[in-house]
N, C-alpha and C. Protein backbone atom coordinates (compact mmCIF):
# COMPACT_ATOMS: atom_id res chain seq x y z
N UNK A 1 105.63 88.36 86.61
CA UNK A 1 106.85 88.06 87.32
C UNK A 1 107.23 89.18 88.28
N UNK A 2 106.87 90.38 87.80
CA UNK A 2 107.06 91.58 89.00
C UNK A 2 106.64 91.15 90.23
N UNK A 3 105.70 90.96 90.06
CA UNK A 3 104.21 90.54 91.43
C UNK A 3 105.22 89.77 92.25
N UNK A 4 105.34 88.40 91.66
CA UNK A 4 106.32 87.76 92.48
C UNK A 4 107.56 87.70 92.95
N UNK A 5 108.06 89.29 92.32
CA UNK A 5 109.84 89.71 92.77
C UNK A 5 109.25 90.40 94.07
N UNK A 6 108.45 91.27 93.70
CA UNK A 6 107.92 92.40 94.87
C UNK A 6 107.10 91.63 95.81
N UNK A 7 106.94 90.69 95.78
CA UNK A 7 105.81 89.96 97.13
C UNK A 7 106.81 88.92 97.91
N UNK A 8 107.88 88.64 97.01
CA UNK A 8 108.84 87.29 97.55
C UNK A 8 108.49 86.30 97.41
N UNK A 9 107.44 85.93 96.50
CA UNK A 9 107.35 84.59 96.40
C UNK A 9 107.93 83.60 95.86
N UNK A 10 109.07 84.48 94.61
CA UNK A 10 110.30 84.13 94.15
C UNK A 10 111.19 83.31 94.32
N UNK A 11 111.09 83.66 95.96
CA UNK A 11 112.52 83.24 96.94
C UNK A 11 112.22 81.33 96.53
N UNK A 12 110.95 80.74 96.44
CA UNK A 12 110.86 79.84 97.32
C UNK A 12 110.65 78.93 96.35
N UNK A 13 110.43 77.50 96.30
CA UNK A 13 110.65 76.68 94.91
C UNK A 13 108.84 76.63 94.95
N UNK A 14 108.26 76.59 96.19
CA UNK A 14 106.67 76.61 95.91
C UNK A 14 105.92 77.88 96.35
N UNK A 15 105.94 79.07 95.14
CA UNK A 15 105.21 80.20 95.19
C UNK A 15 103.70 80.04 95.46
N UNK A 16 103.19 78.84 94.65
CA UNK A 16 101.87 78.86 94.87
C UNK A 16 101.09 78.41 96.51
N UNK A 17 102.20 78.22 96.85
CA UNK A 17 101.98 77.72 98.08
C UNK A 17 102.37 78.46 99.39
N UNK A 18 102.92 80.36 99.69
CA UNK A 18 103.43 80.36 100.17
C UNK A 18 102.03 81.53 100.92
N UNK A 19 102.71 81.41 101.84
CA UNK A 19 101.92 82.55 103.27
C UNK A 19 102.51 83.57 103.09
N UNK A 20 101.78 84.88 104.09
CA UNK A 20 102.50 86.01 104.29
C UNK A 20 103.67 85.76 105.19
N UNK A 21 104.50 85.90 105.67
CA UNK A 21 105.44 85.66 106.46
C UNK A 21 106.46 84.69 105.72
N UNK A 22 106.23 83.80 104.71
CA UNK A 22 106.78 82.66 103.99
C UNK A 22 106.68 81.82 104.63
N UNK A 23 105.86 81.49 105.16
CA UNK A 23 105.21 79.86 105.38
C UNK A 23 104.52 78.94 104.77
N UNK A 24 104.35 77.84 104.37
CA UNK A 24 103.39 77.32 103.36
C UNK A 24 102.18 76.80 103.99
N UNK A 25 101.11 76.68 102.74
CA UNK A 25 99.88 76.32 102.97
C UNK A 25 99.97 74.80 102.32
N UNK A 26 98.96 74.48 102.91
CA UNK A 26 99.08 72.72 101.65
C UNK A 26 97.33 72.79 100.90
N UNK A 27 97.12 72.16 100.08
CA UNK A 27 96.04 72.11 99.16
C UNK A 27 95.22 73.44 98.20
N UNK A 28 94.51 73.16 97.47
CA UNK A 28 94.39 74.50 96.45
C UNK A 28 92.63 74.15 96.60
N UNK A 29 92.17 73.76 97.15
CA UNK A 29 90.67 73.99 96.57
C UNK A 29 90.20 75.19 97.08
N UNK A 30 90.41 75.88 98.31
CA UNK A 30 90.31 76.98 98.32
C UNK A 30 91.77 78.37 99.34
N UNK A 31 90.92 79.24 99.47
CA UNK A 31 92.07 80.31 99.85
C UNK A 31 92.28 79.67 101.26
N UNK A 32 93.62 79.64 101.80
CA UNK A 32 93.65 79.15 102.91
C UNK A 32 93.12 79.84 104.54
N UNK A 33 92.75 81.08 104.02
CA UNK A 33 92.16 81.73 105.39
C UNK A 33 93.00 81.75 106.89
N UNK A 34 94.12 81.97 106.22
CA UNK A 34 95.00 81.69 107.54
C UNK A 34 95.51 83.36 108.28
N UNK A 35 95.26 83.61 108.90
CA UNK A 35 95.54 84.99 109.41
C UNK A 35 96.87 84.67 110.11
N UNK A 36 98.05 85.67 109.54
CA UNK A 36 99.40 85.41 109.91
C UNK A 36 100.05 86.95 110.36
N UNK A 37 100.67 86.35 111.40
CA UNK A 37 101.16 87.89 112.52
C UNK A 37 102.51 87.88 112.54
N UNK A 38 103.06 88.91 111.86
CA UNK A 38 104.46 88.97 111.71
C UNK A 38 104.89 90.38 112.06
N UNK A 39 105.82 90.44 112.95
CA UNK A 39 106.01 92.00 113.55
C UNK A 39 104.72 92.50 113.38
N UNK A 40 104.96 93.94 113.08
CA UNK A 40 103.61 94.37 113.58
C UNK A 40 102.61 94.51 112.28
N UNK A 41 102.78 93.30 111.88
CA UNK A 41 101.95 93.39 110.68
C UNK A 41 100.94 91.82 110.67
N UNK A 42 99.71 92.09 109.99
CA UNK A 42 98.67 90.75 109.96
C UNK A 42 98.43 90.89 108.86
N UNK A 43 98.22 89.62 108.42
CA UNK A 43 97.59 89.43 106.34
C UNK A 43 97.15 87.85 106.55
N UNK A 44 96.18 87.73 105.68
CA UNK A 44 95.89 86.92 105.20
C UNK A 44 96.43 86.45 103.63
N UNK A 45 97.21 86.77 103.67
CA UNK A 45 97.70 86.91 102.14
C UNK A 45 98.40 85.26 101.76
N UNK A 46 98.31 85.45 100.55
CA UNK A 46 98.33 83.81 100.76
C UNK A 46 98.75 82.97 98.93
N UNK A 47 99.15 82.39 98.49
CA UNK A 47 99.71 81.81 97.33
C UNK A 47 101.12 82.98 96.52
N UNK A 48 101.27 82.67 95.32
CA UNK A 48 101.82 82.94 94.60
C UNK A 48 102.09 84.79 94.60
N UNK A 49 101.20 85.24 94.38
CA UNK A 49 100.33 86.98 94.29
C UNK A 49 99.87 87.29 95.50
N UNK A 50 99.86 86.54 96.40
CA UNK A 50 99.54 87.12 97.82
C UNK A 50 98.24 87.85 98.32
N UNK A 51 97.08 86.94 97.68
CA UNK A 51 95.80 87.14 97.29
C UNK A 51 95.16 87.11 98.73
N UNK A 52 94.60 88.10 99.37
CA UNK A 52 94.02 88.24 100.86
C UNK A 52 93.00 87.89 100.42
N UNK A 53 92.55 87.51 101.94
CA UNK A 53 91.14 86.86 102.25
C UNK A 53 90.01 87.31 101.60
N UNK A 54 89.75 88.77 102.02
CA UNK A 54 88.77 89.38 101.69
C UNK A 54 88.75 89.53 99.64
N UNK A 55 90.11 89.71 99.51
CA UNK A 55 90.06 89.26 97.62
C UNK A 55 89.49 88.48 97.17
N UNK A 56 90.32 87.50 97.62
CA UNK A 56 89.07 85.99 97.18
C UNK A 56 88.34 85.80 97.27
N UNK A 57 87.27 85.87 98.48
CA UNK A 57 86.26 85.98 98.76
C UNK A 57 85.28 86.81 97.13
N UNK A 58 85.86 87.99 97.19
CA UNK A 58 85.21 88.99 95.99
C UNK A 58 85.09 88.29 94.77
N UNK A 59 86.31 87.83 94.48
CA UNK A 59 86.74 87.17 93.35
C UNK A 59 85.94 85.48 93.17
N UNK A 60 85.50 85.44 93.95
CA UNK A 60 85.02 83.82 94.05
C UNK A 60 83.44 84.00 93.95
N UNK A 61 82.84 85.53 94.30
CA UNK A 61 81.27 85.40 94.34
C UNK A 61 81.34 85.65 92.86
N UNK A 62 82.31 86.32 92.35
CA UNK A 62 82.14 86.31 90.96
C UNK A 62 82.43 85.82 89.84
N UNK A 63 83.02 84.72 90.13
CA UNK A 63 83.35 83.53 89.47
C UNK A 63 84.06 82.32 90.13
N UNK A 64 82.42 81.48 90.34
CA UNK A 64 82.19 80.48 91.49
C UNK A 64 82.89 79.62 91.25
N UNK A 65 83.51 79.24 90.41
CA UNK A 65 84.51 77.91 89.82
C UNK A 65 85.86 77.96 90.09
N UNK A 66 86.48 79.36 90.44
CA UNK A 66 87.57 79.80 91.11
C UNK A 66 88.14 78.43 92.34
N UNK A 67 89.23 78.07 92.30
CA UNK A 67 89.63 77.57 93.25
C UNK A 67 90.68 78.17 93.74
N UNK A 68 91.96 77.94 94.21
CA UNK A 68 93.13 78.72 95.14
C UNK A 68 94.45 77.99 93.62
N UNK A 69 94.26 77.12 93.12
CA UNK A 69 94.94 76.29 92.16
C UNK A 69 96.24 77.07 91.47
N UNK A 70 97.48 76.93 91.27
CA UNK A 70 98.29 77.42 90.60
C UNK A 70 98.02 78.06 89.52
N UNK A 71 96.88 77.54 88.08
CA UNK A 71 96.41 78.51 87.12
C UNK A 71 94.98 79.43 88.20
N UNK A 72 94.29 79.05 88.89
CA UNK A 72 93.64 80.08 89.37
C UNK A 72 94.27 81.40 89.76
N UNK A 73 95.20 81.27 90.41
CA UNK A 73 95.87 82.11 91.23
C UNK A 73 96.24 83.01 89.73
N UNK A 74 97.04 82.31 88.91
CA UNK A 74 97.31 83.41 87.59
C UNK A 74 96.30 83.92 87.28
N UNK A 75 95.29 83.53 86.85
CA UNK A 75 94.08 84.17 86.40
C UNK A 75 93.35 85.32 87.09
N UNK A 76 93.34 84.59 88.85
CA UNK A 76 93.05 85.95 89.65
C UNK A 76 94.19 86.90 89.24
N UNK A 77 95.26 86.99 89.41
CA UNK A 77 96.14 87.71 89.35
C UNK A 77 96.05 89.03 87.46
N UNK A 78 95.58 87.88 86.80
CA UNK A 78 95.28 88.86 85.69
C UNK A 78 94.36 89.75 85.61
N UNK A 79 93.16 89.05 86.44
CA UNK A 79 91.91 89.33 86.51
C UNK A 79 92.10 90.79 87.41
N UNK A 80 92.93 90.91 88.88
CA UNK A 80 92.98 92.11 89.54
C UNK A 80 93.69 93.36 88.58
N UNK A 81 94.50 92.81 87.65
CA UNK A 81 95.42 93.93 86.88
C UNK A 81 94.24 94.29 85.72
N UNK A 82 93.80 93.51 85.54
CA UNK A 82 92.14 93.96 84.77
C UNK A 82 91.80 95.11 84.78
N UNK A 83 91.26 95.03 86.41
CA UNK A 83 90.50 95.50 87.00
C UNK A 83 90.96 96.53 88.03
N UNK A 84 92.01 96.46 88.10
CA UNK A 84 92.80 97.97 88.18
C UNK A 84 92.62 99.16 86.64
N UNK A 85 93.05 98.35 85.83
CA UNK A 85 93.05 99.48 84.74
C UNK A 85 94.24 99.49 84.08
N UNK A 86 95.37 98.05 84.37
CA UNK A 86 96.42 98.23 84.14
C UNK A 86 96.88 97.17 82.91
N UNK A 87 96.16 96.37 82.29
CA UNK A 87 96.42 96.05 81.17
C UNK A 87 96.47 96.08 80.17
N UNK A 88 96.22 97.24 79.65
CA UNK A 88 96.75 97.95 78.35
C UNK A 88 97.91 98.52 79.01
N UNK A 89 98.22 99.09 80.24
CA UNK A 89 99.81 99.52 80.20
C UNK A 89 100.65 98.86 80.47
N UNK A 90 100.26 97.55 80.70
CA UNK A 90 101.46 96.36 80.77
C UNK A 90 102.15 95.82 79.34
N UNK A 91 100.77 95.77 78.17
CA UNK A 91 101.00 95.12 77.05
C UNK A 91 101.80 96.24 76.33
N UNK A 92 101.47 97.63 76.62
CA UNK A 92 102.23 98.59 76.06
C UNK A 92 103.78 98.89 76.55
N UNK A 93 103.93 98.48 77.84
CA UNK A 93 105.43 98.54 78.34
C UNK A 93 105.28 99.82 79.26
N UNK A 94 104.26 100.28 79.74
CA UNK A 94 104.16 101.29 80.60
C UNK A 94 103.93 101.59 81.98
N UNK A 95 105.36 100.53 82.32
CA UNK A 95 105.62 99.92 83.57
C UNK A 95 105.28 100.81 84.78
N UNK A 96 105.96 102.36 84.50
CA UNK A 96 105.60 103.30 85.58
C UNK A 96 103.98 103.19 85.79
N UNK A 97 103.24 103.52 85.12
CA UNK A 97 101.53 103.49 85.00
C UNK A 97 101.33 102.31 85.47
N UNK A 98 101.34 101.26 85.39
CA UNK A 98 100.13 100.03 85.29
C UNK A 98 100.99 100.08 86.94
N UNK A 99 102.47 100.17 87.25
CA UNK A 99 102.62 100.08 88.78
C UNK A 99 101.84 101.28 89.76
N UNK A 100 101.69 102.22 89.24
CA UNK A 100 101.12 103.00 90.34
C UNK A 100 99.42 102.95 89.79
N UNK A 101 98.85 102.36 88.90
CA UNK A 101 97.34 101.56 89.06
C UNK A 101 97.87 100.14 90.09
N UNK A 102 98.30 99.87 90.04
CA UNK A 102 98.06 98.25 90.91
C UNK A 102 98.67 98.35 92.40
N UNK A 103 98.49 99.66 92.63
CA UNK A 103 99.90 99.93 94.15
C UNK A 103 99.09 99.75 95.24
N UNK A 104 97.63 100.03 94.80
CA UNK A 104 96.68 99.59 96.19
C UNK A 104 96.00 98.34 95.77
N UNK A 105 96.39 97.28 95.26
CA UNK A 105 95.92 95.66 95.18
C UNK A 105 97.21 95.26 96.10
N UNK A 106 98.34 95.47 95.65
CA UNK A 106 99.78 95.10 96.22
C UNK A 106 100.31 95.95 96.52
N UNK A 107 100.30 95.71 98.38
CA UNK A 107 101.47 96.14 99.17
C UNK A 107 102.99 96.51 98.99
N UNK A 108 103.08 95.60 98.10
CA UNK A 108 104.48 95.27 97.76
C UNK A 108 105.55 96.36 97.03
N UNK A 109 104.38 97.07 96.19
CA UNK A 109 105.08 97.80 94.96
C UNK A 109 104.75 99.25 95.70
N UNK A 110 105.66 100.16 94.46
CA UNK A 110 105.96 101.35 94.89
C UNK A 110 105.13 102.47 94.70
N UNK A 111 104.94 103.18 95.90
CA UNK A 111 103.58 103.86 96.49
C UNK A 111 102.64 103.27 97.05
N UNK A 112 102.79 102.17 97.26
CA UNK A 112 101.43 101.52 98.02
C UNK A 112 101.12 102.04 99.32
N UNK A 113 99.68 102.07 99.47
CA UNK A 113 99.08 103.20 100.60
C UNK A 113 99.01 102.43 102.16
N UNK A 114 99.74 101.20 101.86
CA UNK A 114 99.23 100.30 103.46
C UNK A 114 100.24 100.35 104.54
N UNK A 115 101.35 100.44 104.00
CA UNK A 115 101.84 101.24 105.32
C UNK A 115 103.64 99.70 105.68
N UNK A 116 103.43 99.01 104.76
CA UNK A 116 104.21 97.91 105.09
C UNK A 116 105.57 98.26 103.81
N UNK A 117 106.69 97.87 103.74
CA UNK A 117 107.69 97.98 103.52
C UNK A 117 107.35 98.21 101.72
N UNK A 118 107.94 98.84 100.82
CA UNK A 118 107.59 98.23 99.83
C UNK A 118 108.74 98.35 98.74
N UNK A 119 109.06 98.23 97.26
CA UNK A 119 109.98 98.45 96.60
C UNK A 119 110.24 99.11 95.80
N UNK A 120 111.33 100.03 95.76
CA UNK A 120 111.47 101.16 95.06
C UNK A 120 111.17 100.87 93.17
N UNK A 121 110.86 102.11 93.03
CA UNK A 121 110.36 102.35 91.55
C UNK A 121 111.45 101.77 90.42
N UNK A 122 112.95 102.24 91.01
CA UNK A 122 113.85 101.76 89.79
C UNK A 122 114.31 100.75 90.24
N UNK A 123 114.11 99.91 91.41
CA UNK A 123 114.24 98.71 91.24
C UNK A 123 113.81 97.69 90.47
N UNK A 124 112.07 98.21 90.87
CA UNK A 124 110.95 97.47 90.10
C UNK A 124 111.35 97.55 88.60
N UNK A 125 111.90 98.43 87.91
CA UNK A 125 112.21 99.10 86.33
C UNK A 125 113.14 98.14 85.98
N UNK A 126 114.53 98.01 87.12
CA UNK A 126 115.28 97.07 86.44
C UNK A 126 115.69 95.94 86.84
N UNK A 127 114.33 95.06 87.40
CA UNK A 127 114.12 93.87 87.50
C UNK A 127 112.91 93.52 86.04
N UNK A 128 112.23 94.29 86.00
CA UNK A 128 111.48 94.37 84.35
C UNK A 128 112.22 94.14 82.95
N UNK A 129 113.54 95.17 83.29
CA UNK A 129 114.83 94.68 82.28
C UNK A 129 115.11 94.22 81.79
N UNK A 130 115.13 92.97 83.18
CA UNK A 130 116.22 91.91 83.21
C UNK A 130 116.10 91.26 82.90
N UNK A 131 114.35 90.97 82.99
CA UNK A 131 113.78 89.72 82.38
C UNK A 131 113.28 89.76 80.64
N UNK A 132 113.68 88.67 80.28
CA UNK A 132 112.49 88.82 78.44
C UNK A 132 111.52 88.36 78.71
N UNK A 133 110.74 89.67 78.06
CA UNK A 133 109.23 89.53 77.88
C UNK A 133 108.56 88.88 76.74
């Protein structure tokens, strides 16, 4: 649920469906490949987690059955926190850690190295709060 406070996909009643900029895509069989130009920023970023082109792509040579699908998208999404290194510090509650492992998958969160807007640390802490886990 972080992912989707810090990416904005929140805002919208169809996360799985939304663009960088908040535009929607329509169908799930695969990533929509849509390159989107918003101020001075470009992404391909695309569903729920805001999964870029070049991700999927990675994520799809390595497990070919992958589609763009609402549980895909979760699964990628578990699958990158994997593979960051950050799921033992999620299950442990070690919100600071598993966010600054996942800060270069997502733009979004705090310290991320790409250069686009992102959200402060005790925000991120007490939007974690707020919610039951």
């Amino acid at each position: 649920m972080l992912l989707t406070y810090t990416e904005g996909t929140d805002r919208d009643k169809t996360p799985y469906n939304e663009l960088f900029g908040f535009t929607n895509f329509v169908g799930y069989e695969k990533h929509p490949q849509i390159l989107i130009k918003s101020r001075n920023y470009r992404s391909t970023a695309a569903g729920r987690y805001q999964i870029l082109w070049e991700t999927w792509k990675y994520l799809k040579a390595k497990f070919p059955k992958l589609t763009f699908s609402p549980e895909d998208q979760d699964l990628m999404a578990t699958i990158l926190i994997k593979e960051q290194g950050a799921t033992k510090l999620v299950e442990a509650g070690m919100w600071t850690e598993a966010i600054a492992k996942c800060n270069d998958c997502w733009a979004s969160l705090p310290g991320s190295p790409y250069g686009q807007p992102t959200h402060k640390l005790k925000d991120c802490l007490n939007f974690i709060n707020s919610i039951k886990l």
